[in-house]
Protein backbone atom coordinates (compact mmCIF):
# COMPACT_ATOMS: atom_id res chain seq x y z
CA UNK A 1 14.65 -13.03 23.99
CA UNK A 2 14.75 -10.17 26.64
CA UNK A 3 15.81 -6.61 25.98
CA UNK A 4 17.24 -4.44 28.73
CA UNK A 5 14.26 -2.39 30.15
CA UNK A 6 13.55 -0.20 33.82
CA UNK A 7 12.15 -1.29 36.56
CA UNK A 8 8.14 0.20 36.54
CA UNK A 9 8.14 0.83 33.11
CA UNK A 10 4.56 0.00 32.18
CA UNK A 11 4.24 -2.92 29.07
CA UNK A 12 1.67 -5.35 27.55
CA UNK A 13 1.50 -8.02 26.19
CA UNK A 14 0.03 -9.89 22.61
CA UNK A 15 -0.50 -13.50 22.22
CA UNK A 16 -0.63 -14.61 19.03
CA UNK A 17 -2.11 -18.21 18.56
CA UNK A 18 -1.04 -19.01 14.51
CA UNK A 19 -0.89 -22.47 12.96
CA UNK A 20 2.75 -23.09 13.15
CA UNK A 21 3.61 -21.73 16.16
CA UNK A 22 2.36 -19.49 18.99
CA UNK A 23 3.98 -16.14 19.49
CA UNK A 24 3.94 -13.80 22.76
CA UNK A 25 5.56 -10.09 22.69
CA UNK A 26 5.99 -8.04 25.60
CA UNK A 27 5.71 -4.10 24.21
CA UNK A 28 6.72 -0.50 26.01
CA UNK A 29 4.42 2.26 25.55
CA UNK A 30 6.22 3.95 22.86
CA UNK A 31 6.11 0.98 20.63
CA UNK A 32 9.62 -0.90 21.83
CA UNK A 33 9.20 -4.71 21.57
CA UNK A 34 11.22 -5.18 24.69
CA UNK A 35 10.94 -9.21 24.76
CA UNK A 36 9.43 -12.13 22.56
CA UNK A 37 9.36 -15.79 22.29
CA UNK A 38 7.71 -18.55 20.62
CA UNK A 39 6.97 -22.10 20.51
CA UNK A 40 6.26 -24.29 17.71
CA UNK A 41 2.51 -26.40 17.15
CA UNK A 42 1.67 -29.65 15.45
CA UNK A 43 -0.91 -29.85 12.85
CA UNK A 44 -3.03 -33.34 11.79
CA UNK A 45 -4.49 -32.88 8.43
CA UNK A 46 -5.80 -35.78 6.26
CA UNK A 47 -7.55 -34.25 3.26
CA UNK A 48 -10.13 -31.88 4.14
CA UNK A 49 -9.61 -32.02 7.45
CA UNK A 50 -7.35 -29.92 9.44
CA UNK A 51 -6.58 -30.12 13.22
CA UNK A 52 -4.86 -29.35 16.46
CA UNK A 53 -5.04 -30.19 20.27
CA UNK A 54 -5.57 -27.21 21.95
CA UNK A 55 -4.03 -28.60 25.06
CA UNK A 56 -0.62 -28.37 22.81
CA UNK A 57 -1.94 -24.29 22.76
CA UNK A 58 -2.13 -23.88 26.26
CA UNK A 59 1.46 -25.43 26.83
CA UNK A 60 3.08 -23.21 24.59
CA UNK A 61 1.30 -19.91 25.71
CA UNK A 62 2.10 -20.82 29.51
CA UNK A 63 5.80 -21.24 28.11
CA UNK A 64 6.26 -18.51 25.70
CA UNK A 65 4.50 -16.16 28.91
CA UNK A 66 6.98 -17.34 31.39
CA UNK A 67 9.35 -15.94 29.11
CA UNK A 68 8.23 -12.56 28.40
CA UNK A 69 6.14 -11.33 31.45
CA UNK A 70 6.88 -8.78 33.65
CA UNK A 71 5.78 -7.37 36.88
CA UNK A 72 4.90 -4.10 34.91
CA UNK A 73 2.43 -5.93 32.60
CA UNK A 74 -0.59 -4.22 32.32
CA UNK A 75 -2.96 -6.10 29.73
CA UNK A 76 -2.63 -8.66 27.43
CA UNK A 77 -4.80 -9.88 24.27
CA UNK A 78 -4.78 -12.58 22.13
CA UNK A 79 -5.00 -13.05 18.47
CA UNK A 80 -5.89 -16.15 16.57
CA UNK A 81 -6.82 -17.71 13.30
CA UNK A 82 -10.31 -16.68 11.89
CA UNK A 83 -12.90 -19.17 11.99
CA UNK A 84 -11.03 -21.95 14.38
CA UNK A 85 -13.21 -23.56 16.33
CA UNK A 86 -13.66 -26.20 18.86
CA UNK A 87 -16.43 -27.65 21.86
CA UNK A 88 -15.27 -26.72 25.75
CA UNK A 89 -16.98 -28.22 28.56
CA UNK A 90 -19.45 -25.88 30.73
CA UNK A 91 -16.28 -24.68 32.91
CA UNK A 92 -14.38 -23.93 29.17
CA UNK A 93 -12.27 -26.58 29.16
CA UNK A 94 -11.71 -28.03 25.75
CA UNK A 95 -13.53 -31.40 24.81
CA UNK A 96 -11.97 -32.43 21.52
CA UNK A 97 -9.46 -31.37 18.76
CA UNK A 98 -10.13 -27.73 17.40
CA UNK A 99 -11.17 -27.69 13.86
CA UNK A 100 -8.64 -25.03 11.85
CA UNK A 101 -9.48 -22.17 9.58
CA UNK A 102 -8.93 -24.16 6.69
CA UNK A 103 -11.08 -27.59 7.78
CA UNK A 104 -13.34 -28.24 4.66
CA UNK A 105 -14.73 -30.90 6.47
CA UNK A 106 -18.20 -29.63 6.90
CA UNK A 107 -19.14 -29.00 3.44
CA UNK A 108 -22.23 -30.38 3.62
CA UNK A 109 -23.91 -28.30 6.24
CA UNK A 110 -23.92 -24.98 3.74
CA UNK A 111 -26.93 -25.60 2.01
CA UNK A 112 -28.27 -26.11 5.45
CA UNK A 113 -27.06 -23.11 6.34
CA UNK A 114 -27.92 -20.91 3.71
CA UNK A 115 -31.56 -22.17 3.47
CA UNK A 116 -31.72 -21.43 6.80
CA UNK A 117 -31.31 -17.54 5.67
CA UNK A 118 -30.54 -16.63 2.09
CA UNK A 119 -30.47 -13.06 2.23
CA UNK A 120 -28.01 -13.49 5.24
CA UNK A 121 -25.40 -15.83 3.86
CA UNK A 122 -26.34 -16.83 0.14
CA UNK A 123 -23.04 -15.28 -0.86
CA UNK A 124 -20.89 -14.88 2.35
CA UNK A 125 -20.88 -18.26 3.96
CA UNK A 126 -18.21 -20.53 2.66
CA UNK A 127 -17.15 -24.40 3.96
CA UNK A 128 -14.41 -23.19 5.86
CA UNK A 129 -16.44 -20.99 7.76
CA UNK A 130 -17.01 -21.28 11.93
CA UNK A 131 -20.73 -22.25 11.78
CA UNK A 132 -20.39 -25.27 9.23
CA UNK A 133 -17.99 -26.54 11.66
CA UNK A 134 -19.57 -25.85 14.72
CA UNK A 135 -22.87 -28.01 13.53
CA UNK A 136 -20.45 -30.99 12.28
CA UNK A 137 -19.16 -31.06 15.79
CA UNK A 138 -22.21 -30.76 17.38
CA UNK A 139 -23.50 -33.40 15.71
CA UNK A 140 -20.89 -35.78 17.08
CA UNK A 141 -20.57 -34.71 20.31
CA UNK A 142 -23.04 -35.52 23.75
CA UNK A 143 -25.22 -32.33 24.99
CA UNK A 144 -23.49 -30.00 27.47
CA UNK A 145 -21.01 -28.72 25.18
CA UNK A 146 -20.32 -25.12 24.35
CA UNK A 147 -18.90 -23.53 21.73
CA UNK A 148 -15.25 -21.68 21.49
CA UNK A 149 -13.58 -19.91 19.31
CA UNK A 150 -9.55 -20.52 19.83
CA UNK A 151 -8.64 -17.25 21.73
CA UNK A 152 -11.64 -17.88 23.91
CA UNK A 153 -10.10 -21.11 25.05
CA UNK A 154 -6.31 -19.53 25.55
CA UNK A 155 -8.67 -16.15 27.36
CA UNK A 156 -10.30 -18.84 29.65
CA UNK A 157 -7.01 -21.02 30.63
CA UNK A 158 -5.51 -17.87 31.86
CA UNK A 159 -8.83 -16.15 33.79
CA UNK A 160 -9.89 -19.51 35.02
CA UNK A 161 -13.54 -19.93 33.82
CA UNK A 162 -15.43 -19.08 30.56
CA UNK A 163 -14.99 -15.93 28.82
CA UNK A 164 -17.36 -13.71 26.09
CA UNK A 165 -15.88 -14.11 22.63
CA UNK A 166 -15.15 -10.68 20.27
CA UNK A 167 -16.77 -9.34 17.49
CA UNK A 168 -13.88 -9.94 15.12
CA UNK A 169 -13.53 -14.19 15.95
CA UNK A 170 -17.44 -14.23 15.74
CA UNK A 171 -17.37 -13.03 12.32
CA UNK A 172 -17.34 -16.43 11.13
CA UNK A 173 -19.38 -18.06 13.68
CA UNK A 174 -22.30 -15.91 11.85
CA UNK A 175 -22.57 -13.29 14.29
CA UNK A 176 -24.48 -9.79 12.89
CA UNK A 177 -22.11 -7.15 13.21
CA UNK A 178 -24.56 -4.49 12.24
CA UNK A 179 -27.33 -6.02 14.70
CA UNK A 180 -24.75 -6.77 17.57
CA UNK A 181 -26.40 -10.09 18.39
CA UNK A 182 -26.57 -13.78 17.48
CA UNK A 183 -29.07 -14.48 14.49
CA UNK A 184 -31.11 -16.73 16.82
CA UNK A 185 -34.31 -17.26 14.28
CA UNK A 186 -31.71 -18.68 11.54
CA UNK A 187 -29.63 -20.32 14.41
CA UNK A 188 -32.89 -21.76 15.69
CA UNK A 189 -33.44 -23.11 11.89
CA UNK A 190 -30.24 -25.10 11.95
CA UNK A 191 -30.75 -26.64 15.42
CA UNK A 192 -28.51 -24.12 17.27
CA UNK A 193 -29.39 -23.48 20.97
CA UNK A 194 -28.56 -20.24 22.00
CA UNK A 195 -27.48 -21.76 25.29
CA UNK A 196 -24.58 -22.87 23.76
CA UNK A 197 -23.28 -19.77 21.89
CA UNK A 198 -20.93 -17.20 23.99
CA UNK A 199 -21.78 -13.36 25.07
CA UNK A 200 -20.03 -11.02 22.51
CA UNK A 201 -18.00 -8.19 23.23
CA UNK A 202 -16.32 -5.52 21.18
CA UNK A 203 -12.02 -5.92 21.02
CA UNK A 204 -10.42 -4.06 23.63
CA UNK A 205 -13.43 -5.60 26.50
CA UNK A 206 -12.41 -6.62 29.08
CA UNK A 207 -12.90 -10.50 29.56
CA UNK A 208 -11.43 -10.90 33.23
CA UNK A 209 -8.11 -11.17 34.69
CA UNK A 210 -5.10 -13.68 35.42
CA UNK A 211 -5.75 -15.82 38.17
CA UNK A 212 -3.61 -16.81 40.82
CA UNK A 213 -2.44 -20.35 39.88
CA UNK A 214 -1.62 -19.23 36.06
CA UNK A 215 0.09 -16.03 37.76
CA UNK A 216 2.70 -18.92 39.25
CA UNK A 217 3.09 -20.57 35.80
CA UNK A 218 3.46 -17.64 33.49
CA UNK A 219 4.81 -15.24 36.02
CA UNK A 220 2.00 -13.04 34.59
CA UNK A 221 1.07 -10.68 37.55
CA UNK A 222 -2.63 -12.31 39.04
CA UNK A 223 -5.29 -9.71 38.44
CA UNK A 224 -3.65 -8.73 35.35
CA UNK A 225 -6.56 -7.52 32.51
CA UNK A 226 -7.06 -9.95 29.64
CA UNK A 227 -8.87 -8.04 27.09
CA UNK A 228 -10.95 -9.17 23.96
CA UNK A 229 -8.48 -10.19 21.11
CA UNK A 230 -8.97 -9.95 17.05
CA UNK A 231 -8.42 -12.63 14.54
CA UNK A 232 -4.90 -12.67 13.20
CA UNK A 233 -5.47 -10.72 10.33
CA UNK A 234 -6.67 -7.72 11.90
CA UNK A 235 -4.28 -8.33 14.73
CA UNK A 236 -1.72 -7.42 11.80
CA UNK A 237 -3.57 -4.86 10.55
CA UNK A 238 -3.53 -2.80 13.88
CA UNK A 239 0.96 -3.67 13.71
CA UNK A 240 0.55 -1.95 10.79
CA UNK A 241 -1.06 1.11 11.86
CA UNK A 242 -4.00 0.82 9.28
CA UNK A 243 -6.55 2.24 11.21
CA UNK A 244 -7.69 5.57 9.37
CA UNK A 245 -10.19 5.31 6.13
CA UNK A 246 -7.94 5.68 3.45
CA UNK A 247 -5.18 3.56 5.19
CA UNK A 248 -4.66 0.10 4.40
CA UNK A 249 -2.56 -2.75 4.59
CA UNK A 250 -1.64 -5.48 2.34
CA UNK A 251 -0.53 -8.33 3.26
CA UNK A 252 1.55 -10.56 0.88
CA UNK A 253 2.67 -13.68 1.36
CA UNK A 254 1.46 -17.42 -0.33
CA UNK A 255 -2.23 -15.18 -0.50
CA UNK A 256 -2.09 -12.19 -0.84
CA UNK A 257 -4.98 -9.99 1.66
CA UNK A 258 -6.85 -6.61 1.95
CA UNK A 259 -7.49 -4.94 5.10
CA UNK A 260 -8.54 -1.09 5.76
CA UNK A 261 -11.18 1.05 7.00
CA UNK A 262 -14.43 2.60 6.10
CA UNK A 263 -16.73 4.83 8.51
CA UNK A 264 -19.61 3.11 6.61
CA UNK A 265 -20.15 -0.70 5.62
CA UNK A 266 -19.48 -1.61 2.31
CA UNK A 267 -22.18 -3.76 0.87
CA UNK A 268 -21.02 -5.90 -1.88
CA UNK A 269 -23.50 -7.92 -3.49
CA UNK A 270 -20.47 -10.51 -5.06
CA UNK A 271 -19.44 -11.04 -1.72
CA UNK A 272 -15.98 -10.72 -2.49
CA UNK A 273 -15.40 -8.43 0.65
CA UNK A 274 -16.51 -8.67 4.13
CA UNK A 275 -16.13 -6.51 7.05
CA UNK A 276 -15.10 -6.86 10.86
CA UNK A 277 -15.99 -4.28 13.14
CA UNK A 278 -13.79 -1.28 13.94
CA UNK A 279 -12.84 -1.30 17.99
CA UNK A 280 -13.01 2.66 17.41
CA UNK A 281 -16.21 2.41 15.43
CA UNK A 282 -17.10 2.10 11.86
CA UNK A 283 -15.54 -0.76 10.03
CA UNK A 284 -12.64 -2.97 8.89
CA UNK A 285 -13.69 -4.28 5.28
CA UNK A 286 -11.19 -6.43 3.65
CA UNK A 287 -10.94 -9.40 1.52
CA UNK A 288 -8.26 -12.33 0.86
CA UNK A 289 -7.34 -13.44 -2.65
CA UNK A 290 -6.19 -16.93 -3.75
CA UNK A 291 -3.38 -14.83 -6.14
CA UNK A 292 -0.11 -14.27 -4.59
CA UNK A 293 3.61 -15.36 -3.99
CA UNK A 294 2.75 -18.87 -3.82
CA UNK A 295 2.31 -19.00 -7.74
CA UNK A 296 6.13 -18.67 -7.56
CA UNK A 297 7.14 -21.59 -6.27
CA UNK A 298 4.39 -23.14 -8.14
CA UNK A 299 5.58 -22.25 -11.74
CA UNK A 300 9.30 -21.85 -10.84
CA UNK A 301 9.79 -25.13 -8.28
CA UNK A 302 13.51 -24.98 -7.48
CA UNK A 303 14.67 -21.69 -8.62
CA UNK A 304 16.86 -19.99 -6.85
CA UNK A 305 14.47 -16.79 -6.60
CA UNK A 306 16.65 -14.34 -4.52
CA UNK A 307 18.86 -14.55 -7.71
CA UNK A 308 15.75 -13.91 -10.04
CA UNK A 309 14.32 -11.11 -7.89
CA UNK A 310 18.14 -9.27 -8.49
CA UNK A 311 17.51 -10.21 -11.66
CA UNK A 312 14.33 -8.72 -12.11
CA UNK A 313 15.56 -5.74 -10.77
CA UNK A 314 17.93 -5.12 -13.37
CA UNK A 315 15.46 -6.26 -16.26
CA UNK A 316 12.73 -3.40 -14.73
CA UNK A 317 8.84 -3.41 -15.94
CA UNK A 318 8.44 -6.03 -18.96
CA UNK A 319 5.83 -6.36 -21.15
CA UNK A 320 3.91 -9.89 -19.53
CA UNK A 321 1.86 -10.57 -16.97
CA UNK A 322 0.52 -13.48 -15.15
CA UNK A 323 -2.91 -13.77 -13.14
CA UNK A 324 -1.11 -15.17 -10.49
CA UNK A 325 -3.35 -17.79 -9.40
CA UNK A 326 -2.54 -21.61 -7.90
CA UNK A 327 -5.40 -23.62 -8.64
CA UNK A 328 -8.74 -22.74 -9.59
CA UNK A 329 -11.15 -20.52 -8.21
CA UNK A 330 -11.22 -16.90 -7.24
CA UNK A 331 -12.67 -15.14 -4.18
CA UNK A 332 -11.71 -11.91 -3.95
CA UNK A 333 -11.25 -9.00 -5.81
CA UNK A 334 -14.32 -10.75 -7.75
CA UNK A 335 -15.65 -14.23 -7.31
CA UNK A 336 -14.87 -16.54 -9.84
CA UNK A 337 -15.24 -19.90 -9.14
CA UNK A 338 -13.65 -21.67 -12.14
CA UNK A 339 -10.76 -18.65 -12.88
CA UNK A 340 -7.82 -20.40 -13.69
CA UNK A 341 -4.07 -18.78 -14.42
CA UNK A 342 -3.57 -17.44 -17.93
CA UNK A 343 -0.28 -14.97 -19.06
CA UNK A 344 -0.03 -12.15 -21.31
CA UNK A 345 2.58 -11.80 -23.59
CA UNK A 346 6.03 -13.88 -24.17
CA UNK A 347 7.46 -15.56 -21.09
CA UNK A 348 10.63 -17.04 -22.64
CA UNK A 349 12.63 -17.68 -19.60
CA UNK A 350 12.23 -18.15 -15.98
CA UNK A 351 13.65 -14.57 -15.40
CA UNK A 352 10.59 -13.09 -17.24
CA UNK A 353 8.35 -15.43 -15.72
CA UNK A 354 9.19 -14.03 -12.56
CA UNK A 355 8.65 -10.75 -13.25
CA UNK A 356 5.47 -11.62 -15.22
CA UNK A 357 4.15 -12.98 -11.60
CA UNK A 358 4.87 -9.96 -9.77
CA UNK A 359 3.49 -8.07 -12.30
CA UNK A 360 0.16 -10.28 -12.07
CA UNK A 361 0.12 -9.53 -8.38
CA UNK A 362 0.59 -6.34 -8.40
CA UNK A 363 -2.39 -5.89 -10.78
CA UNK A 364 -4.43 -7.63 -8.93
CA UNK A 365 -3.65 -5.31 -5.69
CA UNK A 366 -5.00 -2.45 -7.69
CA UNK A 367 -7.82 -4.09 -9.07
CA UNK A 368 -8.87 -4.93 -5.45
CA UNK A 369 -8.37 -1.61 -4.56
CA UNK A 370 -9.95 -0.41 -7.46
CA UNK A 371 -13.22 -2.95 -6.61
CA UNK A 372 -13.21 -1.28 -2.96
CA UNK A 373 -13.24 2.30 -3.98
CA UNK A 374 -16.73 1.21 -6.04
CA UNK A 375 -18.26 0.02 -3.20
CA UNK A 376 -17.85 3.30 -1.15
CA UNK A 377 -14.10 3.04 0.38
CA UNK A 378 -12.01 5.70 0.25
CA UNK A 379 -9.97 6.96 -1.97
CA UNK A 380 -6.06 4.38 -0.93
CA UNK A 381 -3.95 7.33 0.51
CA UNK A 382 -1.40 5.21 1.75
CA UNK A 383 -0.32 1.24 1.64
CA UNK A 384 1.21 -0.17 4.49
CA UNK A 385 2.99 -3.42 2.96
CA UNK A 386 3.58 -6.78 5.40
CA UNK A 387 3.81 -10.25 4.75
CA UNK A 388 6.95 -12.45 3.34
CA UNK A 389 6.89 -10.92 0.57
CA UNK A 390 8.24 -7.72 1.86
CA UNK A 391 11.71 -9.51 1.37
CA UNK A 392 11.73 -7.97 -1.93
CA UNK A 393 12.65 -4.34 -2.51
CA UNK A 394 12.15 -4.89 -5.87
CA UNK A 395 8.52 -5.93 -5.82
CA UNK A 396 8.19 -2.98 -3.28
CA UNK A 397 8.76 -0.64 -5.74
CA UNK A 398 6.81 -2.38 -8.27
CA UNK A 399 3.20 -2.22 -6.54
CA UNK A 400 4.07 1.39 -5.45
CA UNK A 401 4.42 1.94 -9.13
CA UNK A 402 1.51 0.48 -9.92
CA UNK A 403 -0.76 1.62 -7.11
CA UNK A 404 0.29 4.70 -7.67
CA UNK A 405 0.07 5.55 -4.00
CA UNK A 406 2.96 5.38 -1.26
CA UNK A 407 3.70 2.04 0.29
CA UNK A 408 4.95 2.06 3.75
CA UNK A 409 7.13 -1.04 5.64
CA UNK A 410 6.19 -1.15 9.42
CA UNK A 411 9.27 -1.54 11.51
CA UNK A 412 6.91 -4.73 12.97
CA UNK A 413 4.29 -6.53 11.47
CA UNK A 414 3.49 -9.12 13.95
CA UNK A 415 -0.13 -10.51 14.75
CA UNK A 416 1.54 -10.17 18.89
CA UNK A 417 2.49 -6.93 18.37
CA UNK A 418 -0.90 -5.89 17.19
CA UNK A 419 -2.77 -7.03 19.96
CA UNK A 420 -0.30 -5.51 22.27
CA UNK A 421 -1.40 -2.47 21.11
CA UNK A 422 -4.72 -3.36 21.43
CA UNK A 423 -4.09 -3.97 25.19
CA UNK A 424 -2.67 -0.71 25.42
CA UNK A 425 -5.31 1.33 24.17
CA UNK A 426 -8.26 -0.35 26.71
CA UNK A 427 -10.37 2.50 27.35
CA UNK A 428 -9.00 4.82 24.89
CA UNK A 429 -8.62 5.03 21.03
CA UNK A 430 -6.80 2.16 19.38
CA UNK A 431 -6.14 4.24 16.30
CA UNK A 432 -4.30 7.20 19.03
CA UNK A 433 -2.89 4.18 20.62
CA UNK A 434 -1.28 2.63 17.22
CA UNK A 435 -0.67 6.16 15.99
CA UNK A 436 1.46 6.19 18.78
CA UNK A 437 2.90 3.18 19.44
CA UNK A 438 3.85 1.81 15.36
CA UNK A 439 6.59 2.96 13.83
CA UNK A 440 7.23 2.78 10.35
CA UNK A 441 10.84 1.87 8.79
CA UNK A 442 10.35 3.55 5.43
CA UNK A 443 7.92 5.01 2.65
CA UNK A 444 8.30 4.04 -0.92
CA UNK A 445 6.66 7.05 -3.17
CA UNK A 446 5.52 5.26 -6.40
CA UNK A 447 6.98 6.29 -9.73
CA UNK A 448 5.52 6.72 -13.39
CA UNK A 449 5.18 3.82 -15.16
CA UNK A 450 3.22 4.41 -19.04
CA UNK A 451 3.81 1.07 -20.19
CA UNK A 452 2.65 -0.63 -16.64
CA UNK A 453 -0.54 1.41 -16.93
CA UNK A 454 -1.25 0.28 -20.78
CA UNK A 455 -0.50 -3.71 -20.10
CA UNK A 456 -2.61 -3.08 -16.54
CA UNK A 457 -5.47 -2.03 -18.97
CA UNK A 458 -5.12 -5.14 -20.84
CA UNK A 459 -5.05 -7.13 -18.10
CA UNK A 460 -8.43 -6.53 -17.27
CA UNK A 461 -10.01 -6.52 -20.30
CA UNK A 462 -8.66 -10.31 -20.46
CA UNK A 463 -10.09 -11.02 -16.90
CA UNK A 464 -13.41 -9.61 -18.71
CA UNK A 465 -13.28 -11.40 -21.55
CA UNK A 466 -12.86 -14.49 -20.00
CA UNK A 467 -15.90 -13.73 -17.72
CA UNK A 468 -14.25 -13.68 -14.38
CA UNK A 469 -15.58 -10.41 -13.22
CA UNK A 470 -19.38 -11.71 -13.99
């Protein structure tokens, strides 16, 4: 969809590869999104295995391009899923499927890994994880492969050859962020050749520009900058605007996740949070919970829940709450790995079971918070709130009430928008850049609420009794 715009009015552009679909936006200087499409993807999962062909990724980024590029581009980035990976050929052409975020298929190559290097990854590596992945593949594929992360692969389509990877897809791959280089003594361990592994840049690099014959397919000028992406989560971060310590944003939807800032890294021995690197320096810690909305529609299947958030509403704070969890285990704000759901107080209707669960979640978001600030974050000055969950003014207010701290609602929260302003602020300071460019639709100031603050104490003391915060 195009929006009216002048002639030689600079723009850029984000990419965002996601699972369901892949998303381009084509952003003005002062933050307009002046045009955006998107195209949908296939999954193939069976069990613990997740995948896609990336050949359906190039397809729809070509497409989606062709629809919002402009003569006036002047960068683009691309966001994608963290820890996606997949083997290319030596001129980065893609080999095989690309294993997804969420492939558990390579569960038996962490005790490899972690033997490998304890102190490194004893409590940070996890199945899902790039580098289990990676040596699965490797061990089914011939010799001349290299590896590629998923926005490498979309970078190298559109610059025609092989392109560094960033910091912030690395992560996961089991680049050192504080060293700035491969672990080659642990890679060397697990039968990793460093021939194989890509250069590593910081977001914002430049990794080479549109060549001629995509130019003529995605009407993408030739010569145009491609610049080192994020992982989507970050990528929504920076739409946020989330960039200062003290800042952060929460993102709410099935999970709900962490993301802020810290000028230091935060160690935490649990390894409940990890960090990506800040493109301005200093850090991005963060961590993703396996609480959220999605113990809605898991206790309530089939209500109507627009009707019960109105409801809820009306019925205000109640004296309940649910830890909000799915299934079992618990990641993050402590690591738990048999935690199961449990309620406090009377739930005797589906009404109060709904608020129950937003009360749950909106403990949990301060307990995170609450875990961060121990480790050395900031004091939370502000909340910027994305994620479907937004849909709910009601459970707005609620986790401003509880937070105690403003919550803001970006006017967009898109993964595409956020690397759009990362293209714009190559060269310069992406938190200026987003300070500039993000605009924020309104600021809900929290209210006193006694009789949150007494059942939020007692909601922790049952997470302690129960042992889930060791």
């Amino acid at each position: 969809m195009r929006r009216v715009r002048s002639v030689g009015e600079p723009a850029w552009i984000g990419v965002d590869l996601g699972t369901q679909s892949v998303r381009s936006v084509l952003v003005d200087a002062a933050g307009t999104v002046l045009a955006h499409a998107s195209r949908p993807l296939i999954s193939h999962r069976d069990g613990d295995r997740h995948e896609q062909d990336p050949g359906d990724w190039l397809a729809a980024v070509d497409a989606t391009l062709a629809e919002v590029s402009t003569p006036d581009v002047q960068g683009l980035a691309i966001c994608s899923t963290s820890g996606t990976v997949l083997l290319t050929d030596q001129a980065g052409a893609p080999t095989g499927p690309a294993l997804m975020y969420d492939d558990a298929r390579a569960g038996a190559y962490l005790d490899r890994i972690v033997a490998a290097d304890p102190t490194r990854w004893a409590t940070s590596m996890q199945p899902t994880w790039a580098l289990p992945k990676i040596l699965w593949l490797l061990d089914q594929a011939p010799s001349g492969r290299r590896i590629a992360h998923s926005a490498d692969v979309v970078a190298a389509h559109l610059i025609g050859r092989p392109v560094a990877t960033d910091t912030s897809h690395a992560l996961k791959t089991g680049y050192d962020l504080v060293a700035g280089q491969w672990p080659l003594d642990a890679f060397d361990t697990v039968g990793l050749s460093p021939e194989i592994l890509p250069e590593v840049v910081l977001p914002g690099t430049e990794l080479g520009r549109v060549s001629e014959t995509k130019a003529q397919v995605t009407g993408v000028p030739a010569g145009t900058p491609v610049f080192g992406g994020m992982t989507d989560g970050c990528a929504a971060q920076i739409a946020a605007g989330a960039l200062a310590p003290g800042a952060w944003n929460s993102v709410l939807g099935t999970t709900l996740v962490l993301k802020g800032v810290s000028k230091d890294l935060l160690d935490d021995p649990t390894g409940a949070v990890y960090s990506h690197r800040h493109p301005d320096g200093g850090w991005l810690p963060g961590g993703a919970s396996n609480t959220g909305a999605g113990a809605l529609t898991a206790m309530l299947p089939g209500a109507d829940l627009g009707a019960l958030d109105q409801a809820a509403r009306e019925l205000g704070p109640i004296a309940a709450a649910v830890y909000p969890i799915t299934g079992t285990g618990e990641r993050f704000p402590f690591v738990a790995p048999k935690a199961e759901r449990f309620q406090l107080g009377d739930l005797p209707d589906d009404l109060h079971t709904y608020s129950a669960v937003l009360q749950g979640v909106a403990f949990i978001e301060k307990l995170a918070f609450e875990h961060l600030e121990s480790l050395g974050a900031e004091p939370v000055r502000s909340v910027s709130l994305t994620g479907g969950a937004v849909r709910s003014g009601y459970w707005n207010q609620l986790r401003a009430d509880v937070l105690g701290v403003p919550v803001e609602l970006p006017a967009s929260a898109d993964p595409g928008y956020g690397m759009a302003v990362l293209a714009a602020s190559a060269g310069t300071s992406l938190t200026a850049t987003a300070a500039r460019m993000v605009r924020i639709d309104r600021v809900i100031d929290p209210r006193p609420q006694d009789n949150l603050a007494t059942l939020y104490g007692e909601f922790v003391a049952e997470l302690d009794r129960r042992g889930y915060r060791g």
